[in-house]
C-alpha atoms as a PDB file:
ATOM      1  CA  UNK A   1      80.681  97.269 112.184  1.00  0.00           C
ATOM      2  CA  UNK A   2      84.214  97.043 111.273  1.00  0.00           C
ATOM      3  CA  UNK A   3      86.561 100.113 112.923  1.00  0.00           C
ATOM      4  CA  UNK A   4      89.315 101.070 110.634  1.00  0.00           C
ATOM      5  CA  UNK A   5      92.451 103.283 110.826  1.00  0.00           C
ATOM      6  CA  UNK A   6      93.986 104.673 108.089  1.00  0.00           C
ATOM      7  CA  UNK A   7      97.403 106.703 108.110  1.00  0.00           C
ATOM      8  CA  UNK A   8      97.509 108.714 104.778  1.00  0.00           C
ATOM      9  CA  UNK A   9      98.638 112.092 103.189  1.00  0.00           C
ATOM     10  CA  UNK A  10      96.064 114.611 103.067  1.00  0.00           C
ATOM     11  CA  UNK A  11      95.537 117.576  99.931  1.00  0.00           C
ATOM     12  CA  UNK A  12      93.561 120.657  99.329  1.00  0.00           C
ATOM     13  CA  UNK A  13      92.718 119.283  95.844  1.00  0.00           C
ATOM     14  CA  UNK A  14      90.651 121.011  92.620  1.00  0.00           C
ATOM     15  CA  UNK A  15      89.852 118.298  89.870  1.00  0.00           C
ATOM     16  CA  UNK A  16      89.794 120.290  86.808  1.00  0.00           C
ATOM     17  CA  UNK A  17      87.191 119.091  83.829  1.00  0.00           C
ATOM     18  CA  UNK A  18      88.378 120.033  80.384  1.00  0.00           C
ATOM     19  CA  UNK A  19      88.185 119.151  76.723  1.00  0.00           C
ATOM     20  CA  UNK A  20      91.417 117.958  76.526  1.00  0.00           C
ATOM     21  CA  UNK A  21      94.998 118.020  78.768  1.00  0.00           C
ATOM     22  CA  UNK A  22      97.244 120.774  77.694  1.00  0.00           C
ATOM     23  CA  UNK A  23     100.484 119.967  76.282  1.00  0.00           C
ATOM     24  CA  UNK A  24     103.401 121.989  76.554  1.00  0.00           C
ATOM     25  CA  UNK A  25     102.817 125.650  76.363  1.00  0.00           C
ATOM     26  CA  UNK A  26      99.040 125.190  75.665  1.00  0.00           C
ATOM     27  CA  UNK A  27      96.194 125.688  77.928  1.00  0.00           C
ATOM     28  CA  UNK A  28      92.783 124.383  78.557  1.00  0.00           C
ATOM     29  CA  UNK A  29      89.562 126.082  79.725  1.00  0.00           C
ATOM     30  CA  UNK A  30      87.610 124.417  82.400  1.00  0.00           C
ATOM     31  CA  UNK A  31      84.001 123.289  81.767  1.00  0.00           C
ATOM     32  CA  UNK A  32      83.784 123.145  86.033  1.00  0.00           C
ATOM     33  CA  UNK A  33      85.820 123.097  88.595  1.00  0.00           C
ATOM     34  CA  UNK A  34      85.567 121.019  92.249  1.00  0.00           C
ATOM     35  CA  UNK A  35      87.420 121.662  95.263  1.00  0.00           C
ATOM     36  CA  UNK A  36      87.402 119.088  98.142  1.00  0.00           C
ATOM     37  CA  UNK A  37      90.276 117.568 100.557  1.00  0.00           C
ATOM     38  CA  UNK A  38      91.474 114.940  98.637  1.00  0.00           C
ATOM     39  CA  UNK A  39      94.374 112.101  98.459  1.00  0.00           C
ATOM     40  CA  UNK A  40      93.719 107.947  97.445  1.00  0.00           C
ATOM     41  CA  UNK A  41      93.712 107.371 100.873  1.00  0.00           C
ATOM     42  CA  UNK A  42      91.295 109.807 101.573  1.00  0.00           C
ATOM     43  CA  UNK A  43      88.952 107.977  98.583  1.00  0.00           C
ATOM     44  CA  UNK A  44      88.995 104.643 100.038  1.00  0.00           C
ATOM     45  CA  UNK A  45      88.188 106.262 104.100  1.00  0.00           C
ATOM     46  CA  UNK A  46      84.988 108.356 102.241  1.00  0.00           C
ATOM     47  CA  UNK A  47      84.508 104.920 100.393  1.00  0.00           C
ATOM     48  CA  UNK A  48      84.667 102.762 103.522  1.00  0.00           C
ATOM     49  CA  UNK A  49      82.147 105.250 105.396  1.00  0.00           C
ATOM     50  CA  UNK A  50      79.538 105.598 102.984  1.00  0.00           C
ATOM     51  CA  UNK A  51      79.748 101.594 103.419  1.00  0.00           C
ATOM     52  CA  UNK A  52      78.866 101.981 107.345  1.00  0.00           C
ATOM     53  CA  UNK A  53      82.459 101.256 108.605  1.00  0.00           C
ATOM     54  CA  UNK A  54      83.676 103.521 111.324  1.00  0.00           C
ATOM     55  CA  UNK A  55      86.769 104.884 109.635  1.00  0.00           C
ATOM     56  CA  UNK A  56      89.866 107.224 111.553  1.00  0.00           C
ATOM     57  CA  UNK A  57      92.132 109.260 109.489  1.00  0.00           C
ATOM     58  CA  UNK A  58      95.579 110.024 110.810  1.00  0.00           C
ATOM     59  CA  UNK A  59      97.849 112.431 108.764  1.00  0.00           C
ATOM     60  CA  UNK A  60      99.844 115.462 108.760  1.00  0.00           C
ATOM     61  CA  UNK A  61      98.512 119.065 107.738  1.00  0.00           C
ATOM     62  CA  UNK A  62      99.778 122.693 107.931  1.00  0.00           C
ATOM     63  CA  UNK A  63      98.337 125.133 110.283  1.00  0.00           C
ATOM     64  CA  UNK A  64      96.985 127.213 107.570  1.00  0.00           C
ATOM     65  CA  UNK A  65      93.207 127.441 106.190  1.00  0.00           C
ATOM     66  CA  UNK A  66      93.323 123.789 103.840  1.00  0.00           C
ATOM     67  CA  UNK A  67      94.501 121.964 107.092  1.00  0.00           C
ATOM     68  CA  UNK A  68      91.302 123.535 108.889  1.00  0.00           C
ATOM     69  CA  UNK A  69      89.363 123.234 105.818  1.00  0.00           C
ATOM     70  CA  UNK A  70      90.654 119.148 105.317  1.00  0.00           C
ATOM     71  CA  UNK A  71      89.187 118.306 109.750  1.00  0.00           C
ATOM     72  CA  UNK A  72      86.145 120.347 108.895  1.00  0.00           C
ATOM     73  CA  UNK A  73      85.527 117.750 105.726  1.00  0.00           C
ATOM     74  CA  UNK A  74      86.650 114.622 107.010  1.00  0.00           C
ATOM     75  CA  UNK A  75      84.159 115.238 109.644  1.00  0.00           C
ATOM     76  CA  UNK A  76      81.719 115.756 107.197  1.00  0.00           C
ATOM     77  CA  UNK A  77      82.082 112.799 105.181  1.00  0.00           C
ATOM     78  CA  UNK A  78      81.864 110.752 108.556  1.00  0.00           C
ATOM     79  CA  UNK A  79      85.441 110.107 109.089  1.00  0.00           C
ATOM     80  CA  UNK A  80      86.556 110.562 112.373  1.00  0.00           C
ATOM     81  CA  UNK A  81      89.847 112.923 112.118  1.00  0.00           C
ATOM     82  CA  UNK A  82      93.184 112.882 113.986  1.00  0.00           C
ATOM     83  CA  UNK A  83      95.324 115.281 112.968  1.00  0.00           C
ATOM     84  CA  UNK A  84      98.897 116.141 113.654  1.00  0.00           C
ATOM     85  CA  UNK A  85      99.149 119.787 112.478  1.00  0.00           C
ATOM     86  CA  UNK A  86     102.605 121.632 111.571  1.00  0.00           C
ATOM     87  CA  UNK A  87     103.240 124.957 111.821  1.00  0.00           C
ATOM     88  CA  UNK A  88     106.476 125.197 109.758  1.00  0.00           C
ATOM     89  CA  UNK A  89     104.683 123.427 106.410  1.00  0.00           C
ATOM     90  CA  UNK A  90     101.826 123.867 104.344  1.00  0.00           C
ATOM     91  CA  UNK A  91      98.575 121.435 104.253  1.00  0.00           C
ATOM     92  CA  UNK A  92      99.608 119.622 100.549  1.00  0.00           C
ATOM     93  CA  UNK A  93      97.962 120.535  97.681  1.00  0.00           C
ATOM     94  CA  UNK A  94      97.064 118.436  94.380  1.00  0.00           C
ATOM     95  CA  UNK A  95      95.669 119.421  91.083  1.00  0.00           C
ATOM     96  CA  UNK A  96      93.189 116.819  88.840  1.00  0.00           C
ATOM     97  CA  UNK A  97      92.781 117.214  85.062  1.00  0.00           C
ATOM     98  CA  UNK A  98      90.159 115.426  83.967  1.00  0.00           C
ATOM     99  CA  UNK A  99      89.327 115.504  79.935  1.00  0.00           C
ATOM    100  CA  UNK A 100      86.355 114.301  78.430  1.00  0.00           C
ATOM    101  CA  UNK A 101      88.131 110.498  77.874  1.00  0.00           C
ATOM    102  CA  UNK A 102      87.703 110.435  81.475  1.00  0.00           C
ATOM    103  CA  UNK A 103      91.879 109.606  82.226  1.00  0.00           C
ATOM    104  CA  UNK A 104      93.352 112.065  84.551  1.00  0.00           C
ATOM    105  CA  UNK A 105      96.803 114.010  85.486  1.00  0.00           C
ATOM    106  CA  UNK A 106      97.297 114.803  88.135  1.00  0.00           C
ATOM    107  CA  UNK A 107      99.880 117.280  89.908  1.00  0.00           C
ATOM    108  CA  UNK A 108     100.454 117.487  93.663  1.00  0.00           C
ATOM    109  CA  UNK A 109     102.768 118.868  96.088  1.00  0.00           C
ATOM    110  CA  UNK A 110     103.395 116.870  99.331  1.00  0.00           C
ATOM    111  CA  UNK A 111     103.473 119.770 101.671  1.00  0.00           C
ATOM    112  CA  UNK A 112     103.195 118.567 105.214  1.00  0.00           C
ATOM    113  CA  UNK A 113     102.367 114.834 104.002  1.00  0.00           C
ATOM    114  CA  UNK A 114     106.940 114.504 104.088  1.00  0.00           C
ATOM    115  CA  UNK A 115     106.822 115.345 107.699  1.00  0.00           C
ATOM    116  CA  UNK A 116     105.451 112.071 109.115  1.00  0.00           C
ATOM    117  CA  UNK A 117     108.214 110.712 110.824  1.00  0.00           C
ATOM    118  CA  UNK A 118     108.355 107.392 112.232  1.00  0.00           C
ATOM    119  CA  UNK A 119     108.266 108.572 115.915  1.00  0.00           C
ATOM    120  CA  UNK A 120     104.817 109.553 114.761  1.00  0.00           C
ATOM    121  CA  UNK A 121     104.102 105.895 113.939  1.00  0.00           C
ATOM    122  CA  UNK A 122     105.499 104.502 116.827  1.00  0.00           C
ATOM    123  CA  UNK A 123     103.357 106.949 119.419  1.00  0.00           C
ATOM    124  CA  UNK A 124     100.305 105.156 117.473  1.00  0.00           C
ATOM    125  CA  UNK A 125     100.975 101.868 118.922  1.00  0.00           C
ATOM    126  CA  UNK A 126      98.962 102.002 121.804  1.00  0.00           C
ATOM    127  CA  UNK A 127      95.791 103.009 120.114  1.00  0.00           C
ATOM    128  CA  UNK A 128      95.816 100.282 117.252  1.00  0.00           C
ATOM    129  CA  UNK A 129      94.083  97.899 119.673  1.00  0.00           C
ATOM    130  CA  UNK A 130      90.771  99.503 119.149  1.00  0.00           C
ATOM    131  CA  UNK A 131      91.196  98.616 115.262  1.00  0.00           C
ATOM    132  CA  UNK A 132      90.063  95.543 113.450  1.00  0.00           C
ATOM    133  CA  UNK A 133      92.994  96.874 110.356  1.00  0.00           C
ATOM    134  CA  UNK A 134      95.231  99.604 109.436  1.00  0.00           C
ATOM    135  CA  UNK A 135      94.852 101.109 105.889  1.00  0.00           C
ATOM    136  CA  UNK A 136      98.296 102.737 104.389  1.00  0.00           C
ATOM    137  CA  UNK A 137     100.299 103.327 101.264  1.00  0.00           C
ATOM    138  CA  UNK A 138     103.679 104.172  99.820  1.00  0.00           C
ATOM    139  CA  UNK A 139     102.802 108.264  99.742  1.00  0.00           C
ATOM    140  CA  UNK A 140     103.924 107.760 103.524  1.00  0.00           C
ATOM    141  CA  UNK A 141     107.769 108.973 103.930  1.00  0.00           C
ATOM    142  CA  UNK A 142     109.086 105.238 103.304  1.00  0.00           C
ATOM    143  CA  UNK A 143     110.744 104.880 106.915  1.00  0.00           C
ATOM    144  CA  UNK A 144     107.693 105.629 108.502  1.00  0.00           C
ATOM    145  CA  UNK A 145     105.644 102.988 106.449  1.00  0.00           C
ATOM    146  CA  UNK A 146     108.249 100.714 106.701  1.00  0.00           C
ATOM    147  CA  UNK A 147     107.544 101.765 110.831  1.00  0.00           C
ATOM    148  CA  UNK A 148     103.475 101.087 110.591  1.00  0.00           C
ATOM    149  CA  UNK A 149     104.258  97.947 108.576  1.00  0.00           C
ATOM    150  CA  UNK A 150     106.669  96.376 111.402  1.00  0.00           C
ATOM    151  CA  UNK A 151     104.234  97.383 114.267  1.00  0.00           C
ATOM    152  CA  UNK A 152     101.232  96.001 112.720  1.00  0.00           C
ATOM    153  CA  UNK A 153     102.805  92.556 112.317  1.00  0.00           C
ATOM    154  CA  UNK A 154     103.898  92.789 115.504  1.00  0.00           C
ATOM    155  CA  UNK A 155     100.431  93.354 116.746  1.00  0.00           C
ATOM    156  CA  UNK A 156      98.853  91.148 114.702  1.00  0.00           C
ATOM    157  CA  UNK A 157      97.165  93.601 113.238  1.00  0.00           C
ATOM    158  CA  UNK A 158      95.985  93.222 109.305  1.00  0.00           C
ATOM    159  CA  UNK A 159      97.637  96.204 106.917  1.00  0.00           C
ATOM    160  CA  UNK A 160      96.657  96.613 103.710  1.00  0.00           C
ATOM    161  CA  UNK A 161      99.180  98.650 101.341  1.00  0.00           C
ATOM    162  CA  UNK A 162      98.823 100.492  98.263  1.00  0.00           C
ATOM    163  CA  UNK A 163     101.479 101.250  95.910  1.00  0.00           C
ATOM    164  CA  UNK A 164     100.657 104.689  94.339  1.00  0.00           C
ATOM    165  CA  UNK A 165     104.030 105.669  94.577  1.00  0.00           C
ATOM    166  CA  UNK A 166     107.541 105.341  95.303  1.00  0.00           C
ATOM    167  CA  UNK A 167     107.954 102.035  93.513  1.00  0.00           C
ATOM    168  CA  UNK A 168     111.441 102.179  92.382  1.00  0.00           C
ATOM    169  CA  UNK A 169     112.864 102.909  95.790  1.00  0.00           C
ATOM    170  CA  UNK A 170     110.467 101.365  97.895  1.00  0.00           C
ATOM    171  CA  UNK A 171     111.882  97.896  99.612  1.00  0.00           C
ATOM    172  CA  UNK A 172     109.846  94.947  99.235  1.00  0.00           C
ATOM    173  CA  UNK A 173     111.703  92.703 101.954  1.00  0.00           C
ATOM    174  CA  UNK A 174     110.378  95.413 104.067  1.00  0.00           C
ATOM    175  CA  UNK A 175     106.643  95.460 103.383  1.00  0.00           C
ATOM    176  CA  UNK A 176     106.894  91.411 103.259  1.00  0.00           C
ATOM    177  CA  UNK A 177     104.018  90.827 105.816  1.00  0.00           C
ATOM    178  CA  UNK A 178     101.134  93.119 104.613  1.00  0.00           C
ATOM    179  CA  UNK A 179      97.680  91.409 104.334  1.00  0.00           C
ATOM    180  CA  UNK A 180      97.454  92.964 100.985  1.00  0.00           C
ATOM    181  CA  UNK A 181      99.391  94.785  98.197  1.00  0.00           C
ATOM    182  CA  UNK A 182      97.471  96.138  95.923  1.00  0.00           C
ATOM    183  CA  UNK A 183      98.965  97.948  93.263  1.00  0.00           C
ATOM    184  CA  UNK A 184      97.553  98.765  89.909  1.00  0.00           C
ATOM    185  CA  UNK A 185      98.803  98.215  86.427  1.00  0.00           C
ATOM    186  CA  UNK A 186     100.993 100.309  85.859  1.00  0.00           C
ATOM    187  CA  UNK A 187     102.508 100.364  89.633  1.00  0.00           C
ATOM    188  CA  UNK A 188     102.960  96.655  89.065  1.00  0.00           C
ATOM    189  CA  UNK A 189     104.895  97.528  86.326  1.00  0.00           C
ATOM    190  CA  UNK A 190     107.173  99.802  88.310  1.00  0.00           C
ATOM    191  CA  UNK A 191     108.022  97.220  90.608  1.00  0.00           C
ATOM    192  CA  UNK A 192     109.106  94.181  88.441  1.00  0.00           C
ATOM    193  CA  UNK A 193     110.360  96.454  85.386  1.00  0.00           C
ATOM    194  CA  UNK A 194     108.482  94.769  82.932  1.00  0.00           C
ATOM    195  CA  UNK A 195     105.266  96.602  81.195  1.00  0.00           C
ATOM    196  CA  UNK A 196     101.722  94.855  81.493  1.00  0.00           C
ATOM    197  CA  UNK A 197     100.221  94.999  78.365  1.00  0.00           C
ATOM    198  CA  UNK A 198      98.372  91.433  78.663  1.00  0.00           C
ATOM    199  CA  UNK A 199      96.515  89.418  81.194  1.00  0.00           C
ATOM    200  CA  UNK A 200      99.561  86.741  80.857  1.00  0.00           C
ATOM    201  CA  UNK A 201     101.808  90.197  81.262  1.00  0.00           C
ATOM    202  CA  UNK A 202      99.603  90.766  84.588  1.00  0.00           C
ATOM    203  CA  UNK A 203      99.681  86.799  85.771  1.00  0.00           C
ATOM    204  CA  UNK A 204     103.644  87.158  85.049  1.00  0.00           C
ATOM    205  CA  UNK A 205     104.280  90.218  87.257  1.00  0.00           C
ATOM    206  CA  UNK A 206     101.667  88.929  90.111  1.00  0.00           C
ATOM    207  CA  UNK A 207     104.018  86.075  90.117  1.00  0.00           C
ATOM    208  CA  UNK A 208     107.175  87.898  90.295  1.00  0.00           C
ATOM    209  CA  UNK A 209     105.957  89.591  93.221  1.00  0.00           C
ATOM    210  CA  UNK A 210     105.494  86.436  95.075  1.00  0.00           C
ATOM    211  CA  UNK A 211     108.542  86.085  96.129  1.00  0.00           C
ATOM    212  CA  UNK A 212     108.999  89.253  98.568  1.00  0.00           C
ATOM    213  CA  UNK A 213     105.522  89.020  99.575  1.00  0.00           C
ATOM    214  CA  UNK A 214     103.853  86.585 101.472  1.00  0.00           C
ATOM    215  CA  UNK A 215     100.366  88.676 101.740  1.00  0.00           C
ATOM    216  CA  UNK A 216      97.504  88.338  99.118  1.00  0.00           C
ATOM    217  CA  UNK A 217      98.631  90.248  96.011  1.00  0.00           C
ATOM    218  CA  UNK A 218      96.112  92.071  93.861  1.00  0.00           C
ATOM    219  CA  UNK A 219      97.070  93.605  90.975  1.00  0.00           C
ATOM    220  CA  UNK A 220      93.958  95.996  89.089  1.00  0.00           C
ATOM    221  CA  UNK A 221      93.374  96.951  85.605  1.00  0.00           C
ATOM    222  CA  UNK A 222      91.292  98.862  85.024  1.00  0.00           C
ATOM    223  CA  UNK A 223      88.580  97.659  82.113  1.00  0.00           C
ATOM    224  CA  UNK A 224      90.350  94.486  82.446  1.00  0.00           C
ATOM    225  CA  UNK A 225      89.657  93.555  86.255  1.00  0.00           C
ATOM    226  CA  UNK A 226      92.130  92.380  88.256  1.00  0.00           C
ATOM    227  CA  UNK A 227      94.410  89.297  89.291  1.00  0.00           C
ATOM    228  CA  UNK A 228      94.687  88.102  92.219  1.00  0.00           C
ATOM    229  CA  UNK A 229      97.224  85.740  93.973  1.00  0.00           C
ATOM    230  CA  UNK A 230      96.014  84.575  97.154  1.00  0.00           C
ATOM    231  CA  UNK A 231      98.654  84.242 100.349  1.00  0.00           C
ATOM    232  CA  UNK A 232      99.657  80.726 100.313  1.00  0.00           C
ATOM    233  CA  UNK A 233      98.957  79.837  96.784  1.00  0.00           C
ATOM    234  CA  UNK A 234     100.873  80.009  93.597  1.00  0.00           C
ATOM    235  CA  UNK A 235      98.337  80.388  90.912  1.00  0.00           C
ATOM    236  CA  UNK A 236      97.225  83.856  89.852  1.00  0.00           C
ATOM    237  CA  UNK A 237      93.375  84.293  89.337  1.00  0.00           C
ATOM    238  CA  UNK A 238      91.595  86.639  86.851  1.00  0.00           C
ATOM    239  CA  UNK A 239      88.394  88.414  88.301  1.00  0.00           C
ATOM    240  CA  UNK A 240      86.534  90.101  84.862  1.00  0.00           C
ATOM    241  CA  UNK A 241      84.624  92.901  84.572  1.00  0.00           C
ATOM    242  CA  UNK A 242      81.219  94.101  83.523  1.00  0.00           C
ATOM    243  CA  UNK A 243      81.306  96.505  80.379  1.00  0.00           C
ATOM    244  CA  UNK A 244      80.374 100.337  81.599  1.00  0.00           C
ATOM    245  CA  UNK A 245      80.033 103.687  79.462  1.00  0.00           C
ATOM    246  CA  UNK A 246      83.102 105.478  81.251  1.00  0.00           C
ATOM    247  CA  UNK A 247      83.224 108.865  81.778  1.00  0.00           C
ATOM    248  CA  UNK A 248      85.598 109.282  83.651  1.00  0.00           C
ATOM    249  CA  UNK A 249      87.950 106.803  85.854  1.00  0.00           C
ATOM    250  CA  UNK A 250      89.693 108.867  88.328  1.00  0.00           C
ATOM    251  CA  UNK A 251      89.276 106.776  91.790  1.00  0.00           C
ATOM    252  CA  UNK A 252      87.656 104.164  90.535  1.00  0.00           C
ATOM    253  CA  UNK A 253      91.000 102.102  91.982  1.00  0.00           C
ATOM    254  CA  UNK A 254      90.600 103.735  95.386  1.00  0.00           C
ATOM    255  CA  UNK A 255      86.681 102.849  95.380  1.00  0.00           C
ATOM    256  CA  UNK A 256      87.518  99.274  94.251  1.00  0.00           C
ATOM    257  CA  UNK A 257      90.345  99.017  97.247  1.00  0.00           C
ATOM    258  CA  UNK A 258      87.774 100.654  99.677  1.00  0.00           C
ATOM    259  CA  UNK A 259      84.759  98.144  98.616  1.00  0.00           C
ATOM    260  CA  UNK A 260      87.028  95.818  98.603  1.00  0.00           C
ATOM    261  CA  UNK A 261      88.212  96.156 102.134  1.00  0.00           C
ATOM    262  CA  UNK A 262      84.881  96.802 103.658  1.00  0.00           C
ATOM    263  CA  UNK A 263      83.275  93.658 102.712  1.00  0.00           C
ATOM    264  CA  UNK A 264      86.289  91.064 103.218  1.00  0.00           C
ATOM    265  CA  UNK A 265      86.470  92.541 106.787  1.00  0.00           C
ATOM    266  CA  UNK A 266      82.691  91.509 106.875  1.00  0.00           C
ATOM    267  CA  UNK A 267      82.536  88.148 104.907  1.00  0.00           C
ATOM    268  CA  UNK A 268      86.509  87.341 104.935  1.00  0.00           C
ATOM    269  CA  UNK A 269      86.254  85.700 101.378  1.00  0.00           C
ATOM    270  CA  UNK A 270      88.569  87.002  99.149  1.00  0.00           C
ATOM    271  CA  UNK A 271      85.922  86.136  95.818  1.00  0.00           C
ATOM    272  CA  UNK A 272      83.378  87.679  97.836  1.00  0.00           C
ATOM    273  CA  UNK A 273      85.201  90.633  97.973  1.00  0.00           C
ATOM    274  CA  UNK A 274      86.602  91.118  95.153  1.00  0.00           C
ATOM    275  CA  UNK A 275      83.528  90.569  92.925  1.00  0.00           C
ATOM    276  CA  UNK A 276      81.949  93.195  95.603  1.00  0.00           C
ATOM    277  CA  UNK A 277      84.932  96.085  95.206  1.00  0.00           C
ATOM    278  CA  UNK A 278      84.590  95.474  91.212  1.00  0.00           C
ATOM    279  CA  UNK A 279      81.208  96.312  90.894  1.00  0.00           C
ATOM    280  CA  UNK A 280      81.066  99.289  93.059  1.00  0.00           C
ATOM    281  CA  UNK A 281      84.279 100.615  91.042  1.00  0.00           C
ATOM    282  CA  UNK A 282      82.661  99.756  87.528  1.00  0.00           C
ATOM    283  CA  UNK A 283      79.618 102.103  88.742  1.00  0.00           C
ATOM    284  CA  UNK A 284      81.785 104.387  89.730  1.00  0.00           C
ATOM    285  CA  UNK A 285      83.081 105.139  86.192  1.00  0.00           C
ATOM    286  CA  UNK A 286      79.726 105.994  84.656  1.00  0.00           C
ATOM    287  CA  UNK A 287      79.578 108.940  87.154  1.00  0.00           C
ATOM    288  CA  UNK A 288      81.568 112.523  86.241  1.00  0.00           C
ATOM    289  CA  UNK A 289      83.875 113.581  88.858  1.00  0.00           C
ATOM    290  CA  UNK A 290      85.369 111.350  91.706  1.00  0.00           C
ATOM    291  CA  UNK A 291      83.378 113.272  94.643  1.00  0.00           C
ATOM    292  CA  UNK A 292      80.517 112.490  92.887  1.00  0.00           C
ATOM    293  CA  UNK A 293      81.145 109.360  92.265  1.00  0.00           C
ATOM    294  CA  UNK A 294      81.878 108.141  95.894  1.00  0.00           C
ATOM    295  CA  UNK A 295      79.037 110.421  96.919  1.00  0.00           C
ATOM    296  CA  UNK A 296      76.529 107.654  95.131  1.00  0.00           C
ATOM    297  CA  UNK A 297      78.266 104.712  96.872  1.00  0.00           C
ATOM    298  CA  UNK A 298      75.487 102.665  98.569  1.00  0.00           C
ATOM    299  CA  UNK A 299      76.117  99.646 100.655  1.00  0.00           C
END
C-alpha cells in the first residue's frame, strides 16, 4: 500500500449549484447547497484514499470551528490529519459556483493557508522517511514550496507539483527537480504566455516547459486529454479521451492527478497511469457535485 504525504491549504468550502453564474450586480438562487472541507489538494488525498493508499495531510488552520470541523473530516474521509493550528488567523474559506454547464467559479480566501512558513517545512524533514512521495502545489506560500521542493530532492524523495496558482511569479529554476508538474490548460498557459487553443498549442507549451524542468510534464485538458512529456525524452505524447455526458467538471483535474498518482506508485508506468487517472476523471464528470463525485471513486 503506498503511504503518501501531502502538504496543502485547507478551506471551509460551500459549492453552490445554480442556473447560471451571476454577473455583475445580479444574483443567482441556489438549487442546493454542499458544505465540506475542501481545497485541490484536499481532492486528490480523498481521491488517493478511496483508492486504498494511506494518505497524511499537513496544513495550516485557524483555531476556530472550520479548523475543528476540517480534522474531524479528514478523519472521516480516511486521511490521517496533521495539523498546525493558528490562533491569530482564520481556517480559509472558498466558495464554488457551479451552473448547470457544469464549469465552476470559484472564490476563496487563503486565511491561515499564507502562514506556512518554511521553518514549517524544514521541521518535516525527519518524518518524510516513512513516505514513498510528497504531494504539493503552488497554493503553498512560494518560499515554503520552493523549501519542500529542495528537501525532497535532497532526500530522494518523489514530489509531484501542481500548478493551480501563482504562475506568473512562481520560479521554474526552482521547482526544476519535481517528479511531476502537472498543470492544466489554462495554467500551462500562464506559464509560457501563450494561449492553448490546439493540441499542437498544448505539444508547443509542453515543450517550452522542457527546458526548466527535468521531471515528467503533464499538461490536462479537459475533454481533450492530456499531453504528456516524459523526463528524459523530447517528444510530447497525446493520451485521448472517452466521450462522457458532463454535468459538471469541477475536480475532475484533481481526481485525474489523484488516480493518476495512486496507480504509477503501484505499476510505475507512466501509460499505465495515465490511461488509469483519465478514466476515473471522465466518470467523474457524469456525477453532480465534486463530493459526490469522489465519493463514487472505486479502485
Amino acid at each position: 500500500m503506498n503511504n503518501i504525504l501531502i502538504v496543502g491549504d485547507i478551506y471551509a468550502e460551500t459549492q453552490y449549484f445554480t442556473d447560471t453564474i451571476p454577473l455583475e450586480n445580479e444574483f443567482a438562487f441556489a438549487r442546493e447547497a454542499v458544505s465540506t472541507i475542501g481545497s485541490k489538494s484536499i481532492n486528490v488525498a480523498r481521491t488517493l484514499a478511496k483508492l486504498g493508499d494511506d494518505v497524511t495531510y499537513f496544513g495550516i488552520i485557524g483555531e476556530d470551528v472550520e479548523g475543528r470541523e476540517a480534522e474531524s473530516q479528514l478523519r472521516k474521509h480516511g486521511i490521517e490529519p496533521q495539523l498546525t493550528m493558528n490562533h491569530t488567523a482564520l481556517t480559509g474559506k472558498i466558495a464554488v459556483i457551479t451552473p448547470k454547464s457544469g464549469k465552476s467559479s470559484i472564490v476563496l480566501s487563503a486565511g491561515a493557508n499564507e502562514l506556512l512558513t518554511p521553518e514549517m517545512i524544514l521541521e518535516l524533514g525527519l518524518k518524510l522517511h516513512d513516505f514513498d512521495c510528497v504531494y504539493t502545489s503552488t497554493a503553498l506560500p512560494l518560499e515554503s514550496l520552493y523549501a519542500l521542493v529542495d528537501l525532497c530532492h535532497k532526500l530522494k524523495l518523489p514530489i509531484f507539483l501542481d500548478i493551480p496558482n501563482q504562475q506568473s511569479s512562481l520560479d521554474l529554476t526552482r521547482v526544476a527537480n519535481v517528479k511531476f508538474f502537472m498543470p492544466n490548460r489554462q495554467e500551462a498557459a500562464l506559464l509560457v504566455g501563450n494561449p492553448i487553443n490546439t493540441l499542437d498549442d498544448a505539444r508547443t507549451a509542453t515543450v517550452a516547459l522542457r527546458k526548466p524542468i527535468q521531471g515528467t510534464i503533464i499538461v490536462t485538458l479537459d475533454k481533450d486529454g492530456c499531453i504528456v512529456l516524459e523526463s528524459g525524452k523530447n517528444e510530447p505524447q497525446h493520451f485521448s479521451t472517452q466521450n462522457a455526458n458532463a454535468v459538471d467538471e469541477t475536480g475532475a483535474g484533481d481526481i485525474f492527478r489523484g488516480s493518476f498518482l495512486s496507480k504509477w506508485l503501484e505499476t510505475k508506468n507512466i501509460t499505465t497511469s495515465i490511461k488509469y487517472g483519465l478514466e476515473k476523471a471522465t466518470s467523474s464528470v457524469t456525477i453532480m457535485g465534486v463530493n459526490s463525485s469522489i465519493e463514487n471513486i472505486t479502485k
